[in-house]
Every structure is written in C-alpha cells, then in structure tokens.
C-alpha atoms as a PDB file:
ATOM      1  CA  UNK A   1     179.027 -42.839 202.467  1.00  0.00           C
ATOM      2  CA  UNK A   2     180.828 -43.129 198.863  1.00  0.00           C
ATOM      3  CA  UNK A   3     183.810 -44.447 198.037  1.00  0.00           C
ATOM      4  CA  UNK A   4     185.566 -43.870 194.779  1.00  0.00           C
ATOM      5  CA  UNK A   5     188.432 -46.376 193.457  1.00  0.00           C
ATOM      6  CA  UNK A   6     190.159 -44.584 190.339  1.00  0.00           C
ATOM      7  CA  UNK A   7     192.951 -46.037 187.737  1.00  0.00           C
ATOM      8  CA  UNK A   8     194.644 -45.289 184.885  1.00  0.00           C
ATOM      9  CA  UNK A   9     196.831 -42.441 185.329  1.00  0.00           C
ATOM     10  CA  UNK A  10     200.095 -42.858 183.764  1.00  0.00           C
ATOM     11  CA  UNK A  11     202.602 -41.491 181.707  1.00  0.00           C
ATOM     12  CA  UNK A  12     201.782 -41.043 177.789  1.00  0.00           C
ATOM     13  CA  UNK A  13     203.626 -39.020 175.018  1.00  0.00           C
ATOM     14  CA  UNK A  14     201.844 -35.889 173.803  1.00  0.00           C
ATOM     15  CA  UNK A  15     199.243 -37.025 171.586  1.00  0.00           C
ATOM     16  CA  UNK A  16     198.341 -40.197 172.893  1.00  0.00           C
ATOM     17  CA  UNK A  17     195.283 -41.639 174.945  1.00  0.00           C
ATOM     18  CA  UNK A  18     194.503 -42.671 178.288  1.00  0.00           C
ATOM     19  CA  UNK A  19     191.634 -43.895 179.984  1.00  0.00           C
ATOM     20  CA  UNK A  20     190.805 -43.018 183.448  1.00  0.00           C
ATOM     21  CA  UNK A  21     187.947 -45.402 185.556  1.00  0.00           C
ATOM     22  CA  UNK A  22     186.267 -44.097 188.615  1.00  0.00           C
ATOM     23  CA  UNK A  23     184.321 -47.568 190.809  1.00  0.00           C
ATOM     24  CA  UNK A  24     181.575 -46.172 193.431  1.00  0.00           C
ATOM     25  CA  UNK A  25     180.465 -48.042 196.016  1.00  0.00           C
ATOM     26  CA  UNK A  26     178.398 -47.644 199.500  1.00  0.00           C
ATOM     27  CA  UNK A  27     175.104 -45.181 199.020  1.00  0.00           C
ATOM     28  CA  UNK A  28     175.673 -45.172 195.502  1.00  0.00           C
ATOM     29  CA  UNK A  29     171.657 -44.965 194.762  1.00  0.00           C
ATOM     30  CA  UNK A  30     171.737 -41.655 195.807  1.00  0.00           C
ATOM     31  CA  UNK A  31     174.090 -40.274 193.210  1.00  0.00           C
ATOM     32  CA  UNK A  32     173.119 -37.531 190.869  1.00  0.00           C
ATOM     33  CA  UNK A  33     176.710 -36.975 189.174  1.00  0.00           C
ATOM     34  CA  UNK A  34     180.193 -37.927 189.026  1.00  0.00           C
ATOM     35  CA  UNK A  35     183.395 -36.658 187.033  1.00  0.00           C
ATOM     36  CA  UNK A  36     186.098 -35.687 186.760  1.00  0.00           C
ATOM     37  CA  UNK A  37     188.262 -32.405 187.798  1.00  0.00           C
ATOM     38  CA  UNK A  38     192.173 -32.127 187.523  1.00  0.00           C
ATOM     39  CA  UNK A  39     194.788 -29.834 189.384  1.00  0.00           C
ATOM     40  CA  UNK A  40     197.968 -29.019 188.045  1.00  0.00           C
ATOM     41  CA  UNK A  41     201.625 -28.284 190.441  1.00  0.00           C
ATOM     42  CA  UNK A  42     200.685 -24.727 191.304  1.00  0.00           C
ATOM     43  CA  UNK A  43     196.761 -24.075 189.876  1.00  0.00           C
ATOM     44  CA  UNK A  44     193.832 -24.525 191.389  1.00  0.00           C
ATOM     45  CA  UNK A  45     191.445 -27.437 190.730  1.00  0.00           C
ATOM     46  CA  UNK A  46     189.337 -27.269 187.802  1.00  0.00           C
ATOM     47  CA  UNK A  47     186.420 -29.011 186.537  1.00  0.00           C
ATOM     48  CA  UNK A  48     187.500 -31.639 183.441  1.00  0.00           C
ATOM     49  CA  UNK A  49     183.852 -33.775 183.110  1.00  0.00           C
ATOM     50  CA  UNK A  50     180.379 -34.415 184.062  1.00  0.00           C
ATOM     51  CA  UNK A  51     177.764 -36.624 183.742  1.00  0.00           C
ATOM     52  CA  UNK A  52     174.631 -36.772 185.239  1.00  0.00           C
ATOM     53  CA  UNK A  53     172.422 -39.780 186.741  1.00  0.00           C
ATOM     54  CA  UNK A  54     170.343 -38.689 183.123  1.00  0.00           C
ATOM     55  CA  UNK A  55     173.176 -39.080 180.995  1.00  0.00           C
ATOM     56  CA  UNK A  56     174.072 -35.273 180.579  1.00  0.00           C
ATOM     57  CA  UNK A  57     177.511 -34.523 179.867  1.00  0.00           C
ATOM     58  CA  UNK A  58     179.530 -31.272 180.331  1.00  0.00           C
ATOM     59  CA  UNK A  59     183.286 -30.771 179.645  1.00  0.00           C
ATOM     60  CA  UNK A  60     185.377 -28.298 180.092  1.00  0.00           C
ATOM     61  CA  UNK A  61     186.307 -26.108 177.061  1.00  0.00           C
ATOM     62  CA  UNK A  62     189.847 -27.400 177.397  1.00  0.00           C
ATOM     63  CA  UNK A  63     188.908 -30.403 176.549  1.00  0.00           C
ATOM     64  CA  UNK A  64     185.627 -30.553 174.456  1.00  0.00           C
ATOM     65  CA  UNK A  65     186.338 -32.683 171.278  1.00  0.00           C
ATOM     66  CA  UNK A  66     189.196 -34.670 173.062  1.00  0.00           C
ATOM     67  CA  UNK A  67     187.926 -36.231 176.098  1.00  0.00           C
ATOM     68  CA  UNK A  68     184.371 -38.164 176.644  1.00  0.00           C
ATOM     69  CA  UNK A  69     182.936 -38.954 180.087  1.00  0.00           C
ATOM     70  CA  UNK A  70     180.876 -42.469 180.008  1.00  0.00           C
ATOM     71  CA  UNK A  71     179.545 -44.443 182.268  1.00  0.00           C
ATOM     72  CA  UNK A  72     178.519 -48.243 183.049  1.00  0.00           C
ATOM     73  CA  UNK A  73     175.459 -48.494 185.282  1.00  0.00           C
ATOM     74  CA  UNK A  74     176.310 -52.120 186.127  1.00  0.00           C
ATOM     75  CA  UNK A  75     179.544 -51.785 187.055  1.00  0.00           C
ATOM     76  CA  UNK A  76     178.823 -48.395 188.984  1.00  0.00           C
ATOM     77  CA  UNK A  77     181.967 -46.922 186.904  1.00  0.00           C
ATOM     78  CA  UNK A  78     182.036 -43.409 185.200  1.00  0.00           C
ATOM     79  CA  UNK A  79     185.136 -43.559 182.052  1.00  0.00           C
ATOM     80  CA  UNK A  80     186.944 -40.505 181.322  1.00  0.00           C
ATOM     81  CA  UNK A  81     188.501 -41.451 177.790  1.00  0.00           C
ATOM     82  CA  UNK A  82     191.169 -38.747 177.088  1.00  0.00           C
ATOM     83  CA  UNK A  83     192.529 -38.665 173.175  1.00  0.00           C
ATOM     84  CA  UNK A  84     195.036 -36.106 171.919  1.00  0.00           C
ATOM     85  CA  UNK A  85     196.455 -35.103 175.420  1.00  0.00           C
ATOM     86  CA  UNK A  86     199.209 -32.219 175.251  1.00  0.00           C
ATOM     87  CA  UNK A  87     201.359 -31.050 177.783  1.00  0.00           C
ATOM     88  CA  UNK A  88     199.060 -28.929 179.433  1.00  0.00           C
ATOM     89  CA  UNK A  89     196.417 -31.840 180.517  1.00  0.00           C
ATOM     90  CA  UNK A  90     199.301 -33.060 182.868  1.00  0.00           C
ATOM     91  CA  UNK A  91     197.610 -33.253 186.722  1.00  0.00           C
ATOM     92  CA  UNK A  92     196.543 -35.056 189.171  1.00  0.00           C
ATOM     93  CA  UNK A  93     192.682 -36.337 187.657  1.00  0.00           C
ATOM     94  CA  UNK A  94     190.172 -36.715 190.922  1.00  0.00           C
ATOM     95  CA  UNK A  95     186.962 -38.307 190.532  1.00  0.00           C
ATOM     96  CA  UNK A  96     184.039 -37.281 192.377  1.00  0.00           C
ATOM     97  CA  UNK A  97     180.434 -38.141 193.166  1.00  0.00           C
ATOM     98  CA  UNK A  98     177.516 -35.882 194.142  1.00  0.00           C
ATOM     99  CA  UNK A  99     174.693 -36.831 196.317  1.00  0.00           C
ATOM    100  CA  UNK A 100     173.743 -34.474 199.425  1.00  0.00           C
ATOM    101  CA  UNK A 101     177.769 -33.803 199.705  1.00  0.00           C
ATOM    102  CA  UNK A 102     180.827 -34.308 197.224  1.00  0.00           C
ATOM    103  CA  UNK A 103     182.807 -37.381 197.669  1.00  0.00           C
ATOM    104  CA  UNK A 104     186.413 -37.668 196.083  1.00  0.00           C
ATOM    105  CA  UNK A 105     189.084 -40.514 194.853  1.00  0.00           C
ATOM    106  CA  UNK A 106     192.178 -40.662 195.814  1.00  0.00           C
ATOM    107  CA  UNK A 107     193.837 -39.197 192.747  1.00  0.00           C
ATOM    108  CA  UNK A 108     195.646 -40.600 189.887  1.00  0.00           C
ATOM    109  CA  UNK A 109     198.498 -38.873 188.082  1.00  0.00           C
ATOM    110  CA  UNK A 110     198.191 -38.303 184.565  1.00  0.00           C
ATOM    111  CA  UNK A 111     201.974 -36.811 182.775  1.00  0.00           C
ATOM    112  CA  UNK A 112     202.123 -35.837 179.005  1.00  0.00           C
ATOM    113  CA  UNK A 113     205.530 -35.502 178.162  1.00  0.00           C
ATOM    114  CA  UNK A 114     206.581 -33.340 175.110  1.00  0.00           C
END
C-alpha cells in the first residue's frame, strides 16, 4: 500500500505561484512515478506532471514553461511548483504514485481568480 498526503492548494490571483507537495509513505520502494493530474467542475481528469524514479519529467502542454515537477528522495515528496497560473489551471490537483497499481491523494483545490 501507498499513501499520499498533499498540500498547498489555495486561492491565488491570476499570475501568481503556488506550490503543491505530495508525502508517500508505506511500499514506497516500489515506486516508478508520481505526479500530478488536475480535474476541473465539469472535465475530465487530465494529466498536469510526471516524474519518473530516473528523474524524467513530462508536462502537459498546458503547462510546459510554467509549472516544474521535483522531487526530494529523502523526504519521499514529489513538488509541483506552478508560476504564472491563469484562470484556466483552476481544479482540484491529485497526486498519484505508480507501482503495480495507481495510488491517489486526497485532492487539494487550487482557484485562480481573474
């Protein structure tokens, strides 16, 4: 089993930054990527950011040049640092983790007002 602890969500004016952290615990040695995805009132869930257990990073077009996935081996926590956010990044940000299955957070709610 994995558990995923996220935080950071909040509310932030269009233009400004946030910083989203994703804690695993449990069979965290058997991890082989984590990231993010988002879904928006009335879309389906997309895929935001991923990095691998070998440091490879993917992001969504949507985002490329604004957001950068990280990640601290010690503290088993994966960083989504989002700059310029707009309007349309506002969802619900769910961090996952990939092993034999995917495992997902909770949720945290990210709003960009106008």
């Amino acid at each position: 089993q994995v558990q995923l602890v996220e935080s950071g969500g909040g509310l932030v004016q269009a233009g400004g930054s946030l910083r989203l952290s994703c804690a695993a615990s449990g069979s965290i040695f058997s991890i082989n990527a984590m990231g993010w995805y988002r879904q928006a009132p009335g879309k389906q869930r997309e895929l935001v950011a991923t990095i691998t257990s070998g440091g490879s990073t993917n992001y969504a077009d949507s985002v490329k040049g604004r957001f950068t996935i990280s990640r601290d081996n010690v503290k088993n926590t994966v960083y989504l640092q989002m700059n310029s956010l707009k309007p349309e990044d506002t969802a619900v940000y769910y961090c996952y983790a990939r092993n034999v299955r995917i495992w997902w957070g909770q949720g945290t709610q990210v709003t960009v007002s106008s």
